[in-house]
PDB file of N, CA and C in Angstrom:
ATOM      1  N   UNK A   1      40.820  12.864 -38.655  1.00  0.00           N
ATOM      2  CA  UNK A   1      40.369  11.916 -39.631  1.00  0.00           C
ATOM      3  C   UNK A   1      39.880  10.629 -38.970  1.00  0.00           C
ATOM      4  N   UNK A   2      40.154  10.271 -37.774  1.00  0.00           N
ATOM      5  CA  UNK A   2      40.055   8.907 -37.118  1.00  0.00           C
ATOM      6  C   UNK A   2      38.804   9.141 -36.798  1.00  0.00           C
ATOM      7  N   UNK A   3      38.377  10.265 -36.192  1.00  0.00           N
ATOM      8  CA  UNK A   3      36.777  10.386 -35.845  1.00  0.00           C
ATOM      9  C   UNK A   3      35.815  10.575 -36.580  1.00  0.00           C
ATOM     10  N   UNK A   4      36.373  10.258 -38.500  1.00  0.00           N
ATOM     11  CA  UNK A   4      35.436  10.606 -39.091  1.00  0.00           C
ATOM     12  C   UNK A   4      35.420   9.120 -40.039  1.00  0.00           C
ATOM     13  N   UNK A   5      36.062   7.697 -39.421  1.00  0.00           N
ATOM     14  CA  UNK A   5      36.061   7.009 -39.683  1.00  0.00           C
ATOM     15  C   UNK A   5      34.610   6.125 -39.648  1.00  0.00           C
ATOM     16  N   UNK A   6      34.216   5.456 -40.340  1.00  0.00           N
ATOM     17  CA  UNK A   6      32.934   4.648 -40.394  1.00  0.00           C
ATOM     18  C   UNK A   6      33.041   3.941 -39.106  1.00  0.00           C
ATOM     19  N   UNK A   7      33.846   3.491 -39.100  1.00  0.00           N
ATOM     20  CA  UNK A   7      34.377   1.649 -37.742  1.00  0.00           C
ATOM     21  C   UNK A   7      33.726   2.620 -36.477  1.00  0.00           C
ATOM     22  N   UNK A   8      34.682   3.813 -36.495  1.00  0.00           N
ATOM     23  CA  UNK A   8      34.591   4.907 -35.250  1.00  0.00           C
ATOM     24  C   UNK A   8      33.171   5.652 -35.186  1.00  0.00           C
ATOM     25  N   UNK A   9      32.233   6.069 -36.189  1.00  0.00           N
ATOM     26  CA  UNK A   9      31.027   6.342 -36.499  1.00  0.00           C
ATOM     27  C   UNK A   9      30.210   4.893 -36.121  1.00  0.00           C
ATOM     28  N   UNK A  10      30.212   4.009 -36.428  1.00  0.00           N
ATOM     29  CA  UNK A  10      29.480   2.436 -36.352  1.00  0.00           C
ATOM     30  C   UNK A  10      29.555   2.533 -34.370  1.00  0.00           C
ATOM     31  N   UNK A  11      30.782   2.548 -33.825  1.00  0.00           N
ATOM     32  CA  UNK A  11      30.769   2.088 -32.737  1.00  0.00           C
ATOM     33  C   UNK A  11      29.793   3.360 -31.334  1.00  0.00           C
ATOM     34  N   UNK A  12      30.266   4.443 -32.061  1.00  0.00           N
ATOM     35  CA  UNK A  12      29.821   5.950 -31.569  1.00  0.00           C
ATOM     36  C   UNK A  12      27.775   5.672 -31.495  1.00  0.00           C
ATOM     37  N   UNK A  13      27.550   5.177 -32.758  1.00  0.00           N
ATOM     38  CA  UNK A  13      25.802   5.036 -32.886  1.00  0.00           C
ATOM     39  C   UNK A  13      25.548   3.594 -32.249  1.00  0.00           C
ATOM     40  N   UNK A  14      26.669   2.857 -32.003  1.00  0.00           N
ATOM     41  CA  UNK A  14      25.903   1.505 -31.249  1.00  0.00           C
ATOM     42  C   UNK A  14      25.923   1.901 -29.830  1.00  0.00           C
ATOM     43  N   UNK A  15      27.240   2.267 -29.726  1.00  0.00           N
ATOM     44  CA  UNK A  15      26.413   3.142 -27.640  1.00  0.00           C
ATOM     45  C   UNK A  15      25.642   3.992 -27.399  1.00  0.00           C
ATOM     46  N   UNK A  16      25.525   4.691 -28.488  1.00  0.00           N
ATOM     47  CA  UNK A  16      23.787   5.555 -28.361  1.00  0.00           C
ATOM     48  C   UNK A  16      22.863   5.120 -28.239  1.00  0.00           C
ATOM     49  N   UNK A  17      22.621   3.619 -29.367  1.00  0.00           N
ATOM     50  CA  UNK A  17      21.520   2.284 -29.457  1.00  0.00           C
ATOM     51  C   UNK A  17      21.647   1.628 -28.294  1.00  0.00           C
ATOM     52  N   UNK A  18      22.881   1.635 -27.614  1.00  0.00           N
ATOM     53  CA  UNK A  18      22.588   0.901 -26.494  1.00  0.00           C
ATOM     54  C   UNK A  18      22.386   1.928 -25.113  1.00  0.00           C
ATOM     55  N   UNK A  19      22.736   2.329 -25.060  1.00  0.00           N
ATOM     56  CA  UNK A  19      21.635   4.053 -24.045  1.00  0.00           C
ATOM     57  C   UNK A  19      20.715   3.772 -24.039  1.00  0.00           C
ATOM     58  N   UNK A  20      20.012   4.124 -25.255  1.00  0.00           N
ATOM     59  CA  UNK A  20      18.517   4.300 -25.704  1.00  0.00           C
ATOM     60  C   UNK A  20      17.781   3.158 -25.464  1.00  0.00           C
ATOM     61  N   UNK A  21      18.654   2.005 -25.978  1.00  0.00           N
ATOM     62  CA  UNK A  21      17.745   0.604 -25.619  1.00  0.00           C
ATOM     63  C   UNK A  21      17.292   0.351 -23.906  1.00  0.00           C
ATOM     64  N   UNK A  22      18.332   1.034 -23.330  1.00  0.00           N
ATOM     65  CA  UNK A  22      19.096   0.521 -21.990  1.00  0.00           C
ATOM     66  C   UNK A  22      17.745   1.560 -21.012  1.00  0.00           C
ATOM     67  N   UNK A  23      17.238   2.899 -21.754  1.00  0.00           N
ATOM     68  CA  UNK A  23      16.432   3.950 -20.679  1.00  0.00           C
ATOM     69  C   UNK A  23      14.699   3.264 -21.479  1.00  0.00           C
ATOM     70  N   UNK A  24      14.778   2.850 -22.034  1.00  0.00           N
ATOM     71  CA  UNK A  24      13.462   2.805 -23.501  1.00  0.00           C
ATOM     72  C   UNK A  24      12.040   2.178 -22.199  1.00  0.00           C
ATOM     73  N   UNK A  25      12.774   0.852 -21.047  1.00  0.00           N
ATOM     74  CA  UNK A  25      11.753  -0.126 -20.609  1.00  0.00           C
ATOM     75  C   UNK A  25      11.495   1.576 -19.249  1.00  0.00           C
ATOM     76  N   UNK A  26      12.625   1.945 -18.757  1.00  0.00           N
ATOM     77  CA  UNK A  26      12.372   2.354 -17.896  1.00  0.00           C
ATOM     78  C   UNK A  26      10.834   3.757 -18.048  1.00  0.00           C
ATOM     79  N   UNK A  27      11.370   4.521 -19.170  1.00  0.00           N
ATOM     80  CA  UNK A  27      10.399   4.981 -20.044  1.00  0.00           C
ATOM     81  C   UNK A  27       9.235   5.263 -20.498  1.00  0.00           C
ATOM     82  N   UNK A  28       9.037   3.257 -21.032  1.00  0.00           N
ATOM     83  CA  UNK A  28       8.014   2.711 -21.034  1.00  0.00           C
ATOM     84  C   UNK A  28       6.986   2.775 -19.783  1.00  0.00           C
ATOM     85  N   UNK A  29       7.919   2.114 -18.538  1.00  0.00           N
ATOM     86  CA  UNK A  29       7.266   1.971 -17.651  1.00  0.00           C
ATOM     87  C   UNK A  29       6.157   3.334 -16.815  1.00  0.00           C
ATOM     88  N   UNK A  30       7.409   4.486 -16.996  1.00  0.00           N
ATOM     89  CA  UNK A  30       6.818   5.470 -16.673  1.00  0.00           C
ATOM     90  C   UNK A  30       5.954   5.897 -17.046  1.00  0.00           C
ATOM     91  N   UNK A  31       5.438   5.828 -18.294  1.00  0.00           N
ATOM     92  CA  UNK A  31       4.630   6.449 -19.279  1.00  0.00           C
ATOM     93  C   UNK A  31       3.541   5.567 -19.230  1.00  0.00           C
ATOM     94  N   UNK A  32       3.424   4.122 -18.974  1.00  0.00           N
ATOM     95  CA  UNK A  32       2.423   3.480 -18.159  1.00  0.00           C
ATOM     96  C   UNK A  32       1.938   3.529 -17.062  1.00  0.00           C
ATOM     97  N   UNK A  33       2.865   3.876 -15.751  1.00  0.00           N
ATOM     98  CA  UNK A  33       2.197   4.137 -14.505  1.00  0.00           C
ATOM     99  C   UNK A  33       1.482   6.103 -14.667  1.00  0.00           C
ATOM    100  N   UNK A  34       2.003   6.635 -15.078  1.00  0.00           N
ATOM    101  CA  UNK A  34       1.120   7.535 -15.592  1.00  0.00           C
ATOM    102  C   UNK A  34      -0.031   7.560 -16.138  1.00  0.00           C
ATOM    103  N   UNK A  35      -0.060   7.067 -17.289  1.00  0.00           N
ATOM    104  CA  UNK A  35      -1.936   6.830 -18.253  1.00  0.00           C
ATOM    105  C   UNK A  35      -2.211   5.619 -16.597  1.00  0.00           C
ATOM    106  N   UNK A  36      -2.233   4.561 -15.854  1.00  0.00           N
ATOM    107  CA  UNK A  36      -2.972   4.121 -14.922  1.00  0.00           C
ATOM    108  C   UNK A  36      -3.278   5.296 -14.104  1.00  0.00           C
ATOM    109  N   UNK A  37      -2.661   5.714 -13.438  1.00  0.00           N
ATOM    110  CA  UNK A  37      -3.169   6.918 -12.889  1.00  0.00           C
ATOM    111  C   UNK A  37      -4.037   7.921 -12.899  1.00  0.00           C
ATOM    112  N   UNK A  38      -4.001   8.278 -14.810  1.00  0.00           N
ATOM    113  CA  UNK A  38      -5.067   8.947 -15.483  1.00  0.00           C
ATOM    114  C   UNK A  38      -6.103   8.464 -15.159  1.00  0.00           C
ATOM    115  N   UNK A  39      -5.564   7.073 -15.582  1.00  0.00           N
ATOM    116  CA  UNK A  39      -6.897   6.136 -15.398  1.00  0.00           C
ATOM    117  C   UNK A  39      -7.733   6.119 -14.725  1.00  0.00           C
ATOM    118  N   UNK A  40      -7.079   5.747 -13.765  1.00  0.00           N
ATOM    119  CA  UNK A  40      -7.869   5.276 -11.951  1.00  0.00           C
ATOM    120  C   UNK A  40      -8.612   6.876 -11.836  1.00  0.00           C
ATOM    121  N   UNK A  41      -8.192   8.012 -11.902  1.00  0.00           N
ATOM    122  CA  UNK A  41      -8.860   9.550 -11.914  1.00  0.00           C
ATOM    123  C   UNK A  41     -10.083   9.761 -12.788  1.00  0.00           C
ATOM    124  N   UNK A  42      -9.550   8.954 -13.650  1.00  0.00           N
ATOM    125  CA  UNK A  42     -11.201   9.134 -14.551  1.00  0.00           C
ATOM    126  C   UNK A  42     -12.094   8.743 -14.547  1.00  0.00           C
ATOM    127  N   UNK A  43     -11.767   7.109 -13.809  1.00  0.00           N
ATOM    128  CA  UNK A  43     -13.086   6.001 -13.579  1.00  0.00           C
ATOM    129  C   UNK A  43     -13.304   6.649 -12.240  1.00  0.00           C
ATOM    130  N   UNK A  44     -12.405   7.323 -11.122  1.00  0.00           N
ATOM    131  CA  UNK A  44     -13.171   7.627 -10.141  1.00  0.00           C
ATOM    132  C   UNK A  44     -14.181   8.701 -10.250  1.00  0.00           C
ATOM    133  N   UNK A  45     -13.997   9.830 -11.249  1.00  0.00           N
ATOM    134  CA  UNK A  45     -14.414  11.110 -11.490  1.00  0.00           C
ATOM    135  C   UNK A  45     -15.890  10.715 -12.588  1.00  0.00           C
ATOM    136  N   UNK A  46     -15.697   9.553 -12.920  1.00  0.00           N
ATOM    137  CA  UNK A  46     -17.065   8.670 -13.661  1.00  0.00           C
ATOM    138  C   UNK A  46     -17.679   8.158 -12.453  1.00  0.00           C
ATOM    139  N   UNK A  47     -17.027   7.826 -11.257  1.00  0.00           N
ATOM    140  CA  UNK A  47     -17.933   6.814 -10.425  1.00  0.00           C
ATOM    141  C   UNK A  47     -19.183   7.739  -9.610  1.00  0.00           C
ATOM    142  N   UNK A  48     -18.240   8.955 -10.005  1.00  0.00           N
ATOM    143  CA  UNK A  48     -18.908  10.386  -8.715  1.00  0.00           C
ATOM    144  C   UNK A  48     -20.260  10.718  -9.436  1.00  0.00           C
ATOM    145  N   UNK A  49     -20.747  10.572 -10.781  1.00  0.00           N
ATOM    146  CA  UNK A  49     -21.294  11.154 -11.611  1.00  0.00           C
ATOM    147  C   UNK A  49     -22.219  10.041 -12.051  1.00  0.00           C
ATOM    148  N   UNK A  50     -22.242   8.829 -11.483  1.00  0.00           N
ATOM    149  CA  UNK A  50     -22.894   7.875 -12.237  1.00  0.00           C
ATOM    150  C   UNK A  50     -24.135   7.318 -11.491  1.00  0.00           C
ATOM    151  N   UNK A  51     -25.263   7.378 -12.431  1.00  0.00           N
ATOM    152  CA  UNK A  51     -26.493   7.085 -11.837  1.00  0.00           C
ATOM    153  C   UNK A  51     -26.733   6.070 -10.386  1.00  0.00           C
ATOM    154  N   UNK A  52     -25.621   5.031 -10.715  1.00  0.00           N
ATOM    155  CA  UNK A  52     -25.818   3.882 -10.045  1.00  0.00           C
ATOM    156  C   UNK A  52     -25.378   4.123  -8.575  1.00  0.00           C
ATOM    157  N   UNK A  53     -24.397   5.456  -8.472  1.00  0.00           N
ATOM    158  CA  UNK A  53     -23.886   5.782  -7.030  1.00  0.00           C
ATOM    159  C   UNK A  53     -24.997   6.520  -6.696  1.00  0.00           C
ATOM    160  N   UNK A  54     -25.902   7.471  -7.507  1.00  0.00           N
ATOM    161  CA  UNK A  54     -26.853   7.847  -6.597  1.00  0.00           C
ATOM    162  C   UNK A  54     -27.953   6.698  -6.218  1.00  0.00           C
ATOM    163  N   UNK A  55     -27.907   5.889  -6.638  1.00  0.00           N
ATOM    164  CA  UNK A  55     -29.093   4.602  -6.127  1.00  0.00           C
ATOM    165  C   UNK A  55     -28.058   4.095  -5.167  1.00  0.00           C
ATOM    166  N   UNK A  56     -27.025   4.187  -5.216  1.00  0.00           N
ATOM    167  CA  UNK A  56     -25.998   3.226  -3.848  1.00  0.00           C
ATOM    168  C   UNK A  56     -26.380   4.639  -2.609  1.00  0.00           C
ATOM    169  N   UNK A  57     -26.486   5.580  -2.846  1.00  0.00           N
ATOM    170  CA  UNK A  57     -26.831   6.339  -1.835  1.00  0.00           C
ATOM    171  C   UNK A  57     -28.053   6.678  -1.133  1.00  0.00           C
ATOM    172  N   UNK A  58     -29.062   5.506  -1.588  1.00  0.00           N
ATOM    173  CA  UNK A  58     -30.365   5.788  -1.241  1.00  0.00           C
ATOM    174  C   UNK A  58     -31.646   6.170  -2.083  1.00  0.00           C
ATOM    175  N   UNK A  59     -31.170   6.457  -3.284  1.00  0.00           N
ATOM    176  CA  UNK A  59     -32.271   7.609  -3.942  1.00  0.00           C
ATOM    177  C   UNK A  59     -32.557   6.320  -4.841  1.00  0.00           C
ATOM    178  N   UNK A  60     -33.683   6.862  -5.475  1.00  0.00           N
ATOM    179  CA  UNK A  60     -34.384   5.500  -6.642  1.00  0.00           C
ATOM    180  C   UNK A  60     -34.530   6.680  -7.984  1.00  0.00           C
ATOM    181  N   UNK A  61     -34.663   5.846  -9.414  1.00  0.00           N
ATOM    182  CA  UNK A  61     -35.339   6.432 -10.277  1.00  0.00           C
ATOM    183  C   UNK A  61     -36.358   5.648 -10.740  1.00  0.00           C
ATOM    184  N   UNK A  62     -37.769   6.493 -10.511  1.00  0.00           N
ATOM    185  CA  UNK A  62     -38.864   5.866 -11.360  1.00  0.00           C
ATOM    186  C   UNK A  62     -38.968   6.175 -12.935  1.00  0.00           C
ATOM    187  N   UNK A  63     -39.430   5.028 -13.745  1.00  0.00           N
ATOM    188  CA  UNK A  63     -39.287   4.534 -14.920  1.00  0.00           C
ATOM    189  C   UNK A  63     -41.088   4.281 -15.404  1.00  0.00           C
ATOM    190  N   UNK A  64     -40.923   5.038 -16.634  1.00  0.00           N
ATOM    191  CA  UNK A  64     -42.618   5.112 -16.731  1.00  0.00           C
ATOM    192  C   UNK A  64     -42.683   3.604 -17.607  1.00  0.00           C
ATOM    193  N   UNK A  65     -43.746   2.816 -18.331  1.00  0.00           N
ATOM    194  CA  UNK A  65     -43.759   1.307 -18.732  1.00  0.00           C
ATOM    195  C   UNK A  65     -42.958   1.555 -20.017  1.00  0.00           C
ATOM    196  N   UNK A  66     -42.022   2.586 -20.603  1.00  0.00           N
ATOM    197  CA  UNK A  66     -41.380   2.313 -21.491  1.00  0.00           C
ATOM    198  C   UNK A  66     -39.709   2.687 -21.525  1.00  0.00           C
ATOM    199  N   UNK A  67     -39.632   2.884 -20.033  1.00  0.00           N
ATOM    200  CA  UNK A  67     -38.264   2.894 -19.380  1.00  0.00           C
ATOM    201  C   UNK A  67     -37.557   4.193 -19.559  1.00  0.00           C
ATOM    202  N   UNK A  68     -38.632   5.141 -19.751  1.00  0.00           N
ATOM    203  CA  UNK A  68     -38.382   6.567 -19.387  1.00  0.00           C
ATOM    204  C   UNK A  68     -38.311   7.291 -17.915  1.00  0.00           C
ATOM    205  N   UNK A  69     -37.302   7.855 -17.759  1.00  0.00           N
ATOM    206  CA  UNK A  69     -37.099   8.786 -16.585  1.00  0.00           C
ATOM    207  C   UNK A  69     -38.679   9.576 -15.632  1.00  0.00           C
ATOM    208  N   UNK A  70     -38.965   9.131 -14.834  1.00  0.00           N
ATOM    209  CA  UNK A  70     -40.133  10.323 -14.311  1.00  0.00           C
ATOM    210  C   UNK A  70     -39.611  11.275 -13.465  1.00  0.00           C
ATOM    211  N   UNK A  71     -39.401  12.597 -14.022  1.00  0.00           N
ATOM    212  CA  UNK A  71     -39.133  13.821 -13.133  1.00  0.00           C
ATOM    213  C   UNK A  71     -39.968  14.932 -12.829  1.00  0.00           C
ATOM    214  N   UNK A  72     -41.093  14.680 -13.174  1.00  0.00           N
ATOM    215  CA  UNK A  72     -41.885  15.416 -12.605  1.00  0.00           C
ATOM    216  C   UNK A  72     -43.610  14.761 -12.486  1.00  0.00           C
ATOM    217  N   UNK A  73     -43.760  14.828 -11.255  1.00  0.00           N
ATOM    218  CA  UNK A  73     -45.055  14.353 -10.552  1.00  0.00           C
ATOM    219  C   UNK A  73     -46.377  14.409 -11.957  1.00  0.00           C
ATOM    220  N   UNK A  74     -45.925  15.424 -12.825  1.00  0.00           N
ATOM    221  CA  UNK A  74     -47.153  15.733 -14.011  1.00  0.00           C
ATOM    222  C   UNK A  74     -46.709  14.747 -15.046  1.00  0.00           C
ATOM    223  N   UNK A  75     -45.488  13.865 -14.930  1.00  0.00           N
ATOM    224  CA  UNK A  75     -45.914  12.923 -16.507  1.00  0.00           C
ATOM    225  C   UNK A  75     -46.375  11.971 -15.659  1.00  0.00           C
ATOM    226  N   UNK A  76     -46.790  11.645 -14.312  1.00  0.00           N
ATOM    227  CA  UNK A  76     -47.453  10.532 -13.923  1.00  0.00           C
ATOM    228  C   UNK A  76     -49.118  10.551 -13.981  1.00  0.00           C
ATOM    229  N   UNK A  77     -50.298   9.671 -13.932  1.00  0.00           N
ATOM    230  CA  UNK A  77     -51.639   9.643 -13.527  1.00  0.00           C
ATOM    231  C   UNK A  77     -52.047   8.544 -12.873  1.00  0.00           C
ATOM    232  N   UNK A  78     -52.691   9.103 -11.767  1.00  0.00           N
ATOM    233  CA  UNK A  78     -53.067   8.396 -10.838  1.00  0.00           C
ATOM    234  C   UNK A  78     -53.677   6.517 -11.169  1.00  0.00           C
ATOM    235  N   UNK A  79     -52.801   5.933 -10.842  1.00  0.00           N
ATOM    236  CA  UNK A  79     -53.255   4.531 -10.850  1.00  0.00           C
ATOM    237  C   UNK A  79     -52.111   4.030 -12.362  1.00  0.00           C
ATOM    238  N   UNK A  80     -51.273   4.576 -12.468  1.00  0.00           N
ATOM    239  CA  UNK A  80     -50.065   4.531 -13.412  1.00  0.00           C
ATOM    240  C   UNK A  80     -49.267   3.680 -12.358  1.00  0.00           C
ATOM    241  N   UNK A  81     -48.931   2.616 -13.098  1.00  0.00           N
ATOM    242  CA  UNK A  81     -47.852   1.721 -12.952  1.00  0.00           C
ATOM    243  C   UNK A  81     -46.576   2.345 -13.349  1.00  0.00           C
ATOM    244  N   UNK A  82     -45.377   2.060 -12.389  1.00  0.00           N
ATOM    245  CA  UNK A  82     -44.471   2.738 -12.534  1.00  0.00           C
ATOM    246  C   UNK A  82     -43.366   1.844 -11.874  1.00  0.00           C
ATOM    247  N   UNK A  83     -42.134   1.480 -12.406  1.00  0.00           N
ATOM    248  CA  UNK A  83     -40.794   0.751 -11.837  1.00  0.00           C
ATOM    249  C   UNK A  83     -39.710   1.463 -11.301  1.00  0.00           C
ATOM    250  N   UNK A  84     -39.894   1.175 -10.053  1.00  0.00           N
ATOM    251  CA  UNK A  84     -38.617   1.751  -9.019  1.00  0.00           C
ATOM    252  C   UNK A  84     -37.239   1.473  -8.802  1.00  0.00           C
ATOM    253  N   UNK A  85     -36.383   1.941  -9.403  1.00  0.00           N
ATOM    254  CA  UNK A  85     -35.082   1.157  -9.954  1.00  0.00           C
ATOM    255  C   UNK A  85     -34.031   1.588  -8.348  1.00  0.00           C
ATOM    256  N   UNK A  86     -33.905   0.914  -7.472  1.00  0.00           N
ATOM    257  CA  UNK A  86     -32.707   1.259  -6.235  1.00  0.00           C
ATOM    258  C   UNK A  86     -31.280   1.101  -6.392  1.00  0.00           C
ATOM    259  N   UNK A  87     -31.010   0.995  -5.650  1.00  0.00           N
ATOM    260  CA  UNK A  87     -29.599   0.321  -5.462  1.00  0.00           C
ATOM    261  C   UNK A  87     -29.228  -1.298  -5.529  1.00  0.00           C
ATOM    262  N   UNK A  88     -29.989  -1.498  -4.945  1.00  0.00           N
ATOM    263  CA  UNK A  88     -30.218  -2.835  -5.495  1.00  0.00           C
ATOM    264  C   UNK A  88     -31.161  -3.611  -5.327  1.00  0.00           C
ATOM    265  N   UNK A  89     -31.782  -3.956  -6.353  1.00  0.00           N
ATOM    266  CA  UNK A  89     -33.668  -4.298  -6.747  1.00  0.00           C
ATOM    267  C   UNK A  89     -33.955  -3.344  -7.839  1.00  0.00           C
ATOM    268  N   UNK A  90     -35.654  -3.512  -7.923  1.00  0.00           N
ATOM    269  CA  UNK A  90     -36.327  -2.740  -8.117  1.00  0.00           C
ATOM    270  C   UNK A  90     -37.832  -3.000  -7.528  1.00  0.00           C
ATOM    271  N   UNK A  91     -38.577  -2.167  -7.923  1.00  0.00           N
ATOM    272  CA  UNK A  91     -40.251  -2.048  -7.339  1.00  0.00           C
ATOM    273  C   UNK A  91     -41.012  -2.329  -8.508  1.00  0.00           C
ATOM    274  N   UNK A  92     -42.220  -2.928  -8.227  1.00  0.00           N
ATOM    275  CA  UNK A  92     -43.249  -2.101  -9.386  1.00  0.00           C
ATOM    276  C   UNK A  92     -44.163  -1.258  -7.856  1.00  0.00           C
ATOM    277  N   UNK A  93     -44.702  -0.435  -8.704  1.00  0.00           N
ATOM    278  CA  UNK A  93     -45.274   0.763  -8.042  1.00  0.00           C
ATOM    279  C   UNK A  93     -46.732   0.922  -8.661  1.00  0.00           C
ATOM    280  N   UNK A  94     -47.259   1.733  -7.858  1.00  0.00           N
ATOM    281  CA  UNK A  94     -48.594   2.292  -8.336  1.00  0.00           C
ATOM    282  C   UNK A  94     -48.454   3.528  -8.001  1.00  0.00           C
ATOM    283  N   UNK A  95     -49.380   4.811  -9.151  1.00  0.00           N
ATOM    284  CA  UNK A  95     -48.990   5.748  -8.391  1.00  0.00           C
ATOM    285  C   UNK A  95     -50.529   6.251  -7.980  1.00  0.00           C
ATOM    286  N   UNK A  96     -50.945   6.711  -6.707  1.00  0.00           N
ATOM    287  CA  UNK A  96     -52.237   6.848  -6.141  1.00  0.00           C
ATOM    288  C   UNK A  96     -52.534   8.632  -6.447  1.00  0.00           C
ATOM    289  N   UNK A  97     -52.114   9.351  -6.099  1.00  0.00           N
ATOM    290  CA  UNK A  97     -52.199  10.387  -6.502  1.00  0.00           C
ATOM    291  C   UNK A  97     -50.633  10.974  -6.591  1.00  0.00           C
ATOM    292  N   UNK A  98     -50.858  11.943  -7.363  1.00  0.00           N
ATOM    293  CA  UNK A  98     -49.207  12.535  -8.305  1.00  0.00           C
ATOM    294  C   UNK A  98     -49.692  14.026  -7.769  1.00  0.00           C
ATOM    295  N   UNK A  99     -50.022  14.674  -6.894  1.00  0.00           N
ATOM    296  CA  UNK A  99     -49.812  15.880  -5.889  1.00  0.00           C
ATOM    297  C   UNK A  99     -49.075  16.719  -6.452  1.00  0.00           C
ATOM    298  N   UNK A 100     -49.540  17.289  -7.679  1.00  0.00           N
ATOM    299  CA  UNK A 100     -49.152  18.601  -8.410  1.00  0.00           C
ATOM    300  C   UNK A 100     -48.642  19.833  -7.719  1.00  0.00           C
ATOM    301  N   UNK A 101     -49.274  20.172  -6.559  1.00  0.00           N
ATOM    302  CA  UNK A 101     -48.553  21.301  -6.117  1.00  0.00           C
ATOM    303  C   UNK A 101     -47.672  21.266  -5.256  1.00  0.00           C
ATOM    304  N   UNK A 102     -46.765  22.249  -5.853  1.00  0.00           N
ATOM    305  CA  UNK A 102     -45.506  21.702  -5.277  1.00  0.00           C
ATOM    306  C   UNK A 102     -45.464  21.534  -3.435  1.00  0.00           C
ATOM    307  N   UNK A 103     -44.247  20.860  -3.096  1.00  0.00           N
ATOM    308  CA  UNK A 103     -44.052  20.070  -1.674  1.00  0.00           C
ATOM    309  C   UNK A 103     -43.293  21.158  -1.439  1.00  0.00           C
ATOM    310  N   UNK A 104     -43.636  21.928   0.064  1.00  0.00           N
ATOM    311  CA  UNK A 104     -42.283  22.722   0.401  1.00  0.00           C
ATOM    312  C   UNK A 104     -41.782  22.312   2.267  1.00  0.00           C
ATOM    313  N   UNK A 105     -41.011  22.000   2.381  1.00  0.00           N
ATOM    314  CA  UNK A 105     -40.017  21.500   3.370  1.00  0.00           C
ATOM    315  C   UNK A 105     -39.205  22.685   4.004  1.00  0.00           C
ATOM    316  N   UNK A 106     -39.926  22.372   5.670  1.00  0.00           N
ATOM    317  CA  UNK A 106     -39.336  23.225   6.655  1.00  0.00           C
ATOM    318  C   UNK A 106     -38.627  23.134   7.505  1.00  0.00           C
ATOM    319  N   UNK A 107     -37.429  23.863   7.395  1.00  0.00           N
ATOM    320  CA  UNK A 107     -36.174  23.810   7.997  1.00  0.00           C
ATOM    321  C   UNK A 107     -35.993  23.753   9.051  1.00  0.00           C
ATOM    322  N   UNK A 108     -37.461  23.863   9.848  1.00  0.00           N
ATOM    323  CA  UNK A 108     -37.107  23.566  11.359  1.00  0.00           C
ATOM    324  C   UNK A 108     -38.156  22.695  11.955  1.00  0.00           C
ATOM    325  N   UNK A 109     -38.423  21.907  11.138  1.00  0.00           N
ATOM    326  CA  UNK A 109     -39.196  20.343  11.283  1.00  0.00           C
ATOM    327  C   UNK A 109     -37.907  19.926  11.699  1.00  0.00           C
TER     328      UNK A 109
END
């Protein structure tokens, strides 16, 4: 009967509350250095994929006068102004001839 006393019930759920209060920051904490972690993995796995690292690596994208992508030599014409976006800068460009057939590159040049 003593253990089914309220006083004895009251004191039984305040050291549980105080457990719980007592693991809750540690918890917390964990469950934060985790999602950072996520974190830091996702912005790196964004950094691998993002236009701006391939211009940090050398490469440019040309931009036709309405800030469209040029990927192929045929949406350009000769004497077309065109903006060269780098790594850091950009160009304006001219394009003199756009050399339709394709470029092929030898492996033992």
């Amino acid at each position: 009967m003593a253990a089914q006393h309220p006083g004895r019930q009251l004191a039984l759920l305040r050291q549980r509350l105080d457990g719980l209060a007592e693991r809750l920051p540690r918890a917390m904490e964990h469950e934060l250095r985790q999602q950072r972690q996520q974190l830091a993995a996702l912005a790196h796995s964004l950094q691998l994929v993002s236009p701006l690292a391939t211009l940090g690596r050398g490469y440019s994208i040309l931009l036709d006068e309405r800030g469209n992508a040029i990927r192929q030599a045929a949406q350009t014409q000769p004497g077309q102004r065109l903006r060269a976006r780098l790594g850091e800068g950009e160009l304006d460009v001219r394009v003199e001839d756009n050399h339709l057939a394709p470029v092929t590159l030898s492996l033992l040049d």
